[in-house]
N, C-alpha and C. Protein backbone atom coordinates (compact mmCIF):
# COMPACT_ATOMS: atom_id res chain seq x y z
N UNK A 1 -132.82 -74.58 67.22
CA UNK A 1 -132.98 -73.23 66.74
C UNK A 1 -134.46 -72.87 66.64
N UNK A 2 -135.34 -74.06 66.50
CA UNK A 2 -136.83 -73.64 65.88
C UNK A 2 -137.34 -73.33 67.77
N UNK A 3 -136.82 -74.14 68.78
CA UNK A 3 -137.32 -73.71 69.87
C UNK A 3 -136.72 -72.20 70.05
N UNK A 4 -135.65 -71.86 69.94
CA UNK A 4 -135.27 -70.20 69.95
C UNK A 4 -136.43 -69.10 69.43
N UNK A 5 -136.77 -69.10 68.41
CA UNK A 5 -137.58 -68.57 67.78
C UNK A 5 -138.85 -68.38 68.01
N UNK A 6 -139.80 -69.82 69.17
CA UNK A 6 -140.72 -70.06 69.36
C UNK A 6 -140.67 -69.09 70.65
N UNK A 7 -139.34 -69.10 71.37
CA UNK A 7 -139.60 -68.72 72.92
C UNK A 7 -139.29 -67.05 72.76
N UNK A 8 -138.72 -66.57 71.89
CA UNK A 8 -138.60 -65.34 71.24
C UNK A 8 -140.28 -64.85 70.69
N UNK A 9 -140.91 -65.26 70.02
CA UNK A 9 -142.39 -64.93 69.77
C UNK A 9 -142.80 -64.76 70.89
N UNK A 10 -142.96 -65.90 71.57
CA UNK A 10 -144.12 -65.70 72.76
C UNK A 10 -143.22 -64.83 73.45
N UNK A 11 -142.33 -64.39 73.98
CA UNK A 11 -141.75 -63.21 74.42
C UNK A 11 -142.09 -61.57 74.04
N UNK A 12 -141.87 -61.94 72.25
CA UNK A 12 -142.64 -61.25 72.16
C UNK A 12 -144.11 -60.47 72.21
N UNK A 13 -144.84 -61.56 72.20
CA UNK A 13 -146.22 -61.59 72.39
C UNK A 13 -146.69 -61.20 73.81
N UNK A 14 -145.94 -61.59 74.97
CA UNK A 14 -146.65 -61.30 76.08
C UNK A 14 -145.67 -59.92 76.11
N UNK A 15 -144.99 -58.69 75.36
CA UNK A 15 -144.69 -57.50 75.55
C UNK A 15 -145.55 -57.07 75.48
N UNK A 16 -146.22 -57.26 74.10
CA UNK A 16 -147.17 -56.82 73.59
C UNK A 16 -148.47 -56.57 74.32
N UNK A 17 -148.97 -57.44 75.09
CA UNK A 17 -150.03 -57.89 76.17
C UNK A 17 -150.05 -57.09 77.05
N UNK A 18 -148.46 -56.74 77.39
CA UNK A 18 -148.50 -55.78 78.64
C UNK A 18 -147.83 -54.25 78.47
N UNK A 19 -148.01 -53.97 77.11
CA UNK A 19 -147.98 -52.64 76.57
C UNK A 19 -149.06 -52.34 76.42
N UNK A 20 -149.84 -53.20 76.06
CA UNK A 20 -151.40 -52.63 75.88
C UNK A 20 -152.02 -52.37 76.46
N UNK A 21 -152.10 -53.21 77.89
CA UNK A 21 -152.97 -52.99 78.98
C UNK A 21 -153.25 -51.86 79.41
N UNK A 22 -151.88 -50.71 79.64
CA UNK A 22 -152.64 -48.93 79.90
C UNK A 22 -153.65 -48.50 79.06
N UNK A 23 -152.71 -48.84 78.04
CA UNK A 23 -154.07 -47.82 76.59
C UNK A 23 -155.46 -48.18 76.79
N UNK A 24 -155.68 -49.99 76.87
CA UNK A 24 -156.74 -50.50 76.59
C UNK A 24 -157.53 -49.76 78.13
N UNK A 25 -157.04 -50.19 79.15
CA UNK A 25 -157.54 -50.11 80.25
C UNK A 25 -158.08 -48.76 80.93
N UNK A 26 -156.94 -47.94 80.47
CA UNK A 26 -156.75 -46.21 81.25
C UNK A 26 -156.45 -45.21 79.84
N UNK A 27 -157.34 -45.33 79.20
CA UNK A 27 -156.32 -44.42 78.02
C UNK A 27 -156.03 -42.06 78.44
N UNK A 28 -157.12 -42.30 79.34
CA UNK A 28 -156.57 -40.99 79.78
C UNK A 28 -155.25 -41.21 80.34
N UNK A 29 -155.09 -41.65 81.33
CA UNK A 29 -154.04 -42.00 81.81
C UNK A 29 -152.67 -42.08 81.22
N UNK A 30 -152.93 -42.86 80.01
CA UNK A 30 -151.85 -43.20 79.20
C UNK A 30 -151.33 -42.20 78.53
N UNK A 31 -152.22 -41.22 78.12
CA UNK A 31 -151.79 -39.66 77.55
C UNK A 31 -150.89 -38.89 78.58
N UNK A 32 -151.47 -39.01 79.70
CA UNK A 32 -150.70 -38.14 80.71
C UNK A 32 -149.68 -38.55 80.61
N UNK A 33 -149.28 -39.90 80.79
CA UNK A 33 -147.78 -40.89 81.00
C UNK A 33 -147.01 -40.09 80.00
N UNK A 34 -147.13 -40.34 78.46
CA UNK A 34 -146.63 -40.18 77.36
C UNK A 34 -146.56 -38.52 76.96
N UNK A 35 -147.15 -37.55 77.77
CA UNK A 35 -146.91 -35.97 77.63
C UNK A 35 -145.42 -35.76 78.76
N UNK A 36 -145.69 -36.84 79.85
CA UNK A 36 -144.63 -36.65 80.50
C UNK A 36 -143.43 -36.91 79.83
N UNK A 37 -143.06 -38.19 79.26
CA UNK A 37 -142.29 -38.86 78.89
C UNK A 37 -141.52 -37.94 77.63
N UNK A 38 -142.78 -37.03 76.84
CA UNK A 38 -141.92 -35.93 75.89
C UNK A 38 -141.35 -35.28 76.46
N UNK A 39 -141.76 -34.84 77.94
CA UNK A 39 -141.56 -33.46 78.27
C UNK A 39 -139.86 -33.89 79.32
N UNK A 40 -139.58 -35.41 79.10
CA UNK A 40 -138.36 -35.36 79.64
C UNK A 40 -136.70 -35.47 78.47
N UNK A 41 -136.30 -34.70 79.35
CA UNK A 41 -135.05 -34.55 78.36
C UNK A 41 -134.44 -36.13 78.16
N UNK A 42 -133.34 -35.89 77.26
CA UNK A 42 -132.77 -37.11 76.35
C UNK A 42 -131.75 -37.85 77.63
N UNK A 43 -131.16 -37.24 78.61
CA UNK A 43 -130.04 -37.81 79.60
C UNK A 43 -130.97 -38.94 80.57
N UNK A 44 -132.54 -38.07 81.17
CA UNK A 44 -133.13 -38.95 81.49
C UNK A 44 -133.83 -39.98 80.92
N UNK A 45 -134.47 -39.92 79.62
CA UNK A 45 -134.42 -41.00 78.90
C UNK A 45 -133.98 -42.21 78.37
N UNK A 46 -132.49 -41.32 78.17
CA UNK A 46 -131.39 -42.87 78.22
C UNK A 46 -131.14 -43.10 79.70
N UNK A 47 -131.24 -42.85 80.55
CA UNK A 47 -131.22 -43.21 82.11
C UNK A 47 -132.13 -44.93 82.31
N UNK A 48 -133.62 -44.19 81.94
CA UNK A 48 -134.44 -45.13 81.82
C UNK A 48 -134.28 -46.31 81.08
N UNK A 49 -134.11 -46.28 80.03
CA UNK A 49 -133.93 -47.44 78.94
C UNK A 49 -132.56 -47.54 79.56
N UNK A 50 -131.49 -47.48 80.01
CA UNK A 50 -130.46 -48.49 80.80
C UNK A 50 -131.23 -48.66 81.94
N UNK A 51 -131.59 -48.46 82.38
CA UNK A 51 -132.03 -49.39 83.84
C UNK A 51 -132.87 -50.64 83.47
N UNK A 52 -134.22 -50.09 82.46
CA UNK A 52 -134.93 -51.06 81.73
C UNK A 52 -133.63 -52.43 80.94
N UNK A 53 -132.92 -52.27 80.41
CA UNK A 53 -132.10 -52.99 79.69
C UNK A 53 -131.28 -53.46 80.97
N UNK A 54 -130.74 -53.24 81.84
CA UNK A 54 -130.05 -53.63 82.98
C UNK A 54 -130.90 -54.60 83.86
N UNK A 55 -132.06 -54.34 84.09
CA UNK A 55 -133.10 -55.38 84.82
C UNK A 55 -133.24 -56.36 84.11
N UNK A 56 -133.38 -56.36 82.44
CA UNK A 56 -133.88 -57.60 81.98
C UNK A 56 -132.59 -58.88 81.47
N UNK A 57 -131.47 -57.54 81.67
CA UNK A 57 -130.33 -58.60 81.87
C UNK A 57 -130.11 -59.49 83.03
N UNK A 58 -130.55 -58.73 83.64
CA UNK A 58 -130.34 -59.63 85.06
C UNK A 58 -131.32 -60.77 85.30
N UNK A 59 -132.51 -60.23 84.67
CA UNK A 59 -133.82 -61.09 84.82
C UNK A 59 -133.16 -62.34 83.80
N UNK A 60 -132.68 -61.97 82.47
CA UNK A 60 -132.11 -63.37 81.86
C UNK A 60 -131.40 -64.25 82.84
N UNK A 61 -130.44 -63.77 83.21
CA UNK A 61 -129.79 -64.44 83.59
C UNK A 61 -129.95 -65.17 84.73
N UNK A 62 -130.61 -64.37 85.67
CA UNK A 62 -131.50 -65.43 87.03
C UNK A 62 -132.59 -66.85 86.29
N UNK A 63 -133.22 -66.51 85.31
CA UNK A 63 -134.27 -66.97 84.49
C UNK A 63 -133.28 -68.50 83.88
């Protein structure tokens, strides 16, 4: 269980790593992204986050 937890952190940790990288790197950029992202309605939104959640299922499970 204590390895569960360990591989769950660092999972978490490298999200983190690669959420940051726009802001840190491009932060104009990152504004534009995120004016878009308001400016899309709720059907395409949940569109996105299932595809996002559908890839990383798959990625588990190849993994």
């Amino acid at each position: 269980m204590n390895e569960l937890w360990h591989t769950l952190g660092l999972a978490a940790a490298f999200m983190l790593i690669l959420e940051g990288l726009l802001p840190f790197l491009d932060p104009a950029r990152y504004r534009r992204y995120l004016a878009r992202i308001l400016s899309m309605d709720d059907n395409t939104l949940r569109l996105g986050g299932l595809v996002a959640i559908t890839l990383g299922v798959l990625l588990l499970y190849l993994l």
